[in-house]
Protein backbone atom coordinates (compact mmCIF):
# COMPACT_ATOMS: atom_id res chain seq x y z
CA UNK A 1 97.95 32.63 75.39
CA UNK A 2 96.25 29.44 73.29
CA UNK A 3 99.29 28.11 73.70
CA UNK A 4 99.98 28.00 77.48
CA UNK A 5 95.84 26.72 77.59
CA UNK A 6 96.91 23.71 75.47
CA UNK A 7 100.29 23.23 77.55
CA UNK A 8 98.45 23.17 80.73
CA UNK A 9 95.80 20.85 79.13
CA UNK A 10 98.79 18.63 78.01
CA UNK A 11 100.29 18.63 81.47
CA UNK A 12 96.96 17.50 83.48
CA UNK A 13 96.29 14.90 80.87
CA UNK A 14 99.76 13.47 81.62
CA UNK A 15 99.19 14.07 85.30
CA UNK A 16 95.73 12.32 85.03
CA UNK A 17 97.40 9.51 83.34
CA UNK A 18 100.20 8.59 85.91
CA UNK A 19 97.51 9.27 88.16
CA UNK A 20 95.38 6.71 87.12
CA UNK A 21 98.34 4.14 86.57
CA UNK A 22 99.17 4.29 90.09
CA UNK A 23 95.70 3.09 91.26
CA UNK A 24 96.23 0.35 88.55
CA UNK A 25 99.04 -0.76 89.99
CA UNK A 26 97.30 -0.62 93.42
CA UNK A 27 94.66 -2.45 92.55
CA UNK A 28 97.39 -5.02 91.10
CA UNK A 29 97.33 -8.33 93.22
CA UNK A 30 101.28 -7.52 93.50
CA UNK A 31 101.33 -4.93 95.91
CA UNK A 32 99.83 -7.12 98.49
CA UNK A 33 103.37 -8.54 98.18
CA UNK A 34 104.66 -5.28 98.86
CA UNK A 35 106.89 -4.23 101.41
CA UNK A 36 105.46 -1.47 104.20
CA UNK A 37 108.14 1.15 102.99
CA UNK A 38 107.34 0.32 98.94
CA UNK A 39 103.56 0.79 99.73
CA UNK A 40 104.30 4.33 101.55
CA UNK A 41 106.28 5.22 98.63
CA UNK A 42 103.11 4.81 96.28
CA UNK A 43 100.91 6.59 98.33
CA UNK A 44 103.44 9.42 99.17
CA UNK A 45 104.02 9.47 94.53
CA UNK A 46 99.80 9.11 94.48
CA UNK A 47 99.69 11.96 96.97
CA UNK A 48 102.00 14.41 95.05
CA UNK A 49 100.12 13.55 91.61
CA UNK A 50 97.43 14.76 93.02
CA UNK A 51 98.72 17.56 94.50
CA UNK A 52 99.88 18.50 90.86
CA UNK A 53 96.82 17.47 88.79
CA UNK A 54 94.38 19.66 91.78
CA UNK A 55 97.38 22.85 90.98
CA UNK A 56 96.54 22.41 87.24
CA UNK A 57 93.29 22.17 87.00
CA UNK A 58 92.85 25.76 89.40
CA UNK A 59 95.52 26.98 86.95
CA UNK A 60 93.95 26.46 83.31
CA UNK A 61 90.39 26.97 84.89
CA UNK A 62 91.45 30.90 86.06
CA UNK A 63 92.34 30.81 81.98
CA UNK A 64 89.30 29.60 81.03
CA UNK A 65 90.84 27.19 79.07
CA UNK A 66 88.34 24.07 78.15
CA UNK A 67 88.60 20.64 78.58
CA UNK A 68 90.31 18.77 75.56
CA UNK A 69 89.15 15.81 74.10
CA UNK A 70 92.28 13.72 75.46
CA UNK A 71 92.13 15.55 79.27
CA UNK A 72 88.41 14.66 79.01
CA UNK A 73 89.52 10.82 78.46
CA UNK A 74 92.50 11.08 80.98
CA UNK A 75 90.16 12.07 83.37
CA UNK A 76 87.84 9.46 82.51
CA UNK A 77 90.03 6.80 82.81
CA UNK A 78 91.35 7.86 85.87
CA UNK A 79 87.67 8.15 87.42
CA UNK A 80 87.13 4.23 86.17
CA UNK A 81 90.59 3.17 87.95
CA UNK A 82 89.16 5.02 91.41
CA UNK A 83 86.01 3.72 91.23
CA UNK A 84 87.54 -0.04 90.39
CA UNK A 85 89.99 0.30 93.28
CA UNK A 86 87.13 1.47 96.00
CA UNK A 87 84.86 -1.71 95.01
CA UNK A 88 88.15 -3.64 95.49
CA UNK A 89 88.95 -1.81 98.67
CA UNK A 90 85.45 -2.55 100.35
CA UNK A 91 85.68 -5.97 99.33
CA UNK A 92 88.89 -6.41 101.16
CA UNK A 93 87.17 -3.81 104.16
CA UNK A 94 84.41 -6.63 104.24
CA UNK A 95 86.38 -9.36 104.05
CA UNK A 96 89.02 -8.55 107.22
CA UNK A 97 85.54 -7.64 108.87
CA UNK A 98 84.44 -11.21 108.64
CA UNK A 99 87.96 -12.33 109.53
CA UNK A 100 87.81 -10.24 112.98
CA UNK A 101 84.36 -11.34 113.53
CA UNK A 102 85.26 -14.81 113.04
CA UNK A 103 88.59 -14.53 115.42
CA UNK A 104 86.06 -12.65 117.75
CA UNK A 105 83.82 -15.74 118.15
CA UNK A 106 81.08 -14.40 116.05
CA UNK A 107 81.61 -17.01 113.44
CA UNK A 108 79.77 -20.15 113.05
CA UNK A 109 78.22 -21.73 116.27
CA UNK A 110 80.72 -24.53 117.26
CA UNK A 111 78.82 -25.68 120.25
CA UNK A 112 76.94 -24.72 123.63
CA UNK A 113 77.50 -21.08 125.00
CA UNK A 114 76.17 -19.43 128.29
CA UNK A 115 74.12 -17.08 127.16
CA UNK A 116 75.13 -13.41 126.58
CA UNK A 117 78.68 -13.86 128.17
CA UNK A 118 79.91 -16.93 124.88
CA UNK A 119 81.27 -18.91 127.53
CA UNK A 120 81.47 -22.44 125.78
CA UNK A 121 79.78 -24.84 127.40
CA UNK A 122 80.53 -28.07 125.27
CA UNK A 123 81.02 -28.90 121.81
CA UNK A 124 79.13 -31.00 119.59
């Protein structure tokens, strides 16, 4: 029985660990270089890692099996690569914002408008 505990607590630390290394490699300035289908790929791989790692954790909790020290650090380091990659993700969220509100005409006054309708008037 111990030794199915510490199999499944092997398993969910390696699980954890490709885990995390596909939000490093997301947060990687090289996927913006990505192609649409590569990008898919990751999140479809990302998707069924978690899939697994959510299976194993329900699975050695109904044993009552604890958390070892190297899950415990797995999981750790994957928590640091999610919370790096959602900083970095509302960065980029606020920075397309500004884009759109720039493209919008919400940008930097450029010259005369007509009041609430931004119809330009002149330019200085």
């Amino acid at each position: 029985m111990t030794d199915n505990r510490s199999d499944l607590t092997m398993q969910e630390s390696r699980a954890a660990r490709r885990l995390a290394r596909l939000f490093r490699i997301e947060r990687s300035d090289r996927v913006e270089r990505w192609r649409n289908e590569a990008l898919w790929r990751l999140i479809g791989r990302r998707r069924r890692l978690l899939d697994e790692l959510i299976r194993l954790d329900v699975e050695r909790r109904s044993l009552a099996a604890p958390l070892s020290p190297e899950l415990g650090t797995a999981i750790g380091e994957l928590a640091l690569e999610v919370s790096q990659l959602r900083k970095l993700s509302l960065a980029r969220i606020e920075a397309l914002g500004g884009e759109l509100r720039r493209r919008q005409g919400a940008g930097l006054a450029t010259g005369l408008r007509d009041s609430a309708a931004g119809r330009l008037l002149g330019r200085g």
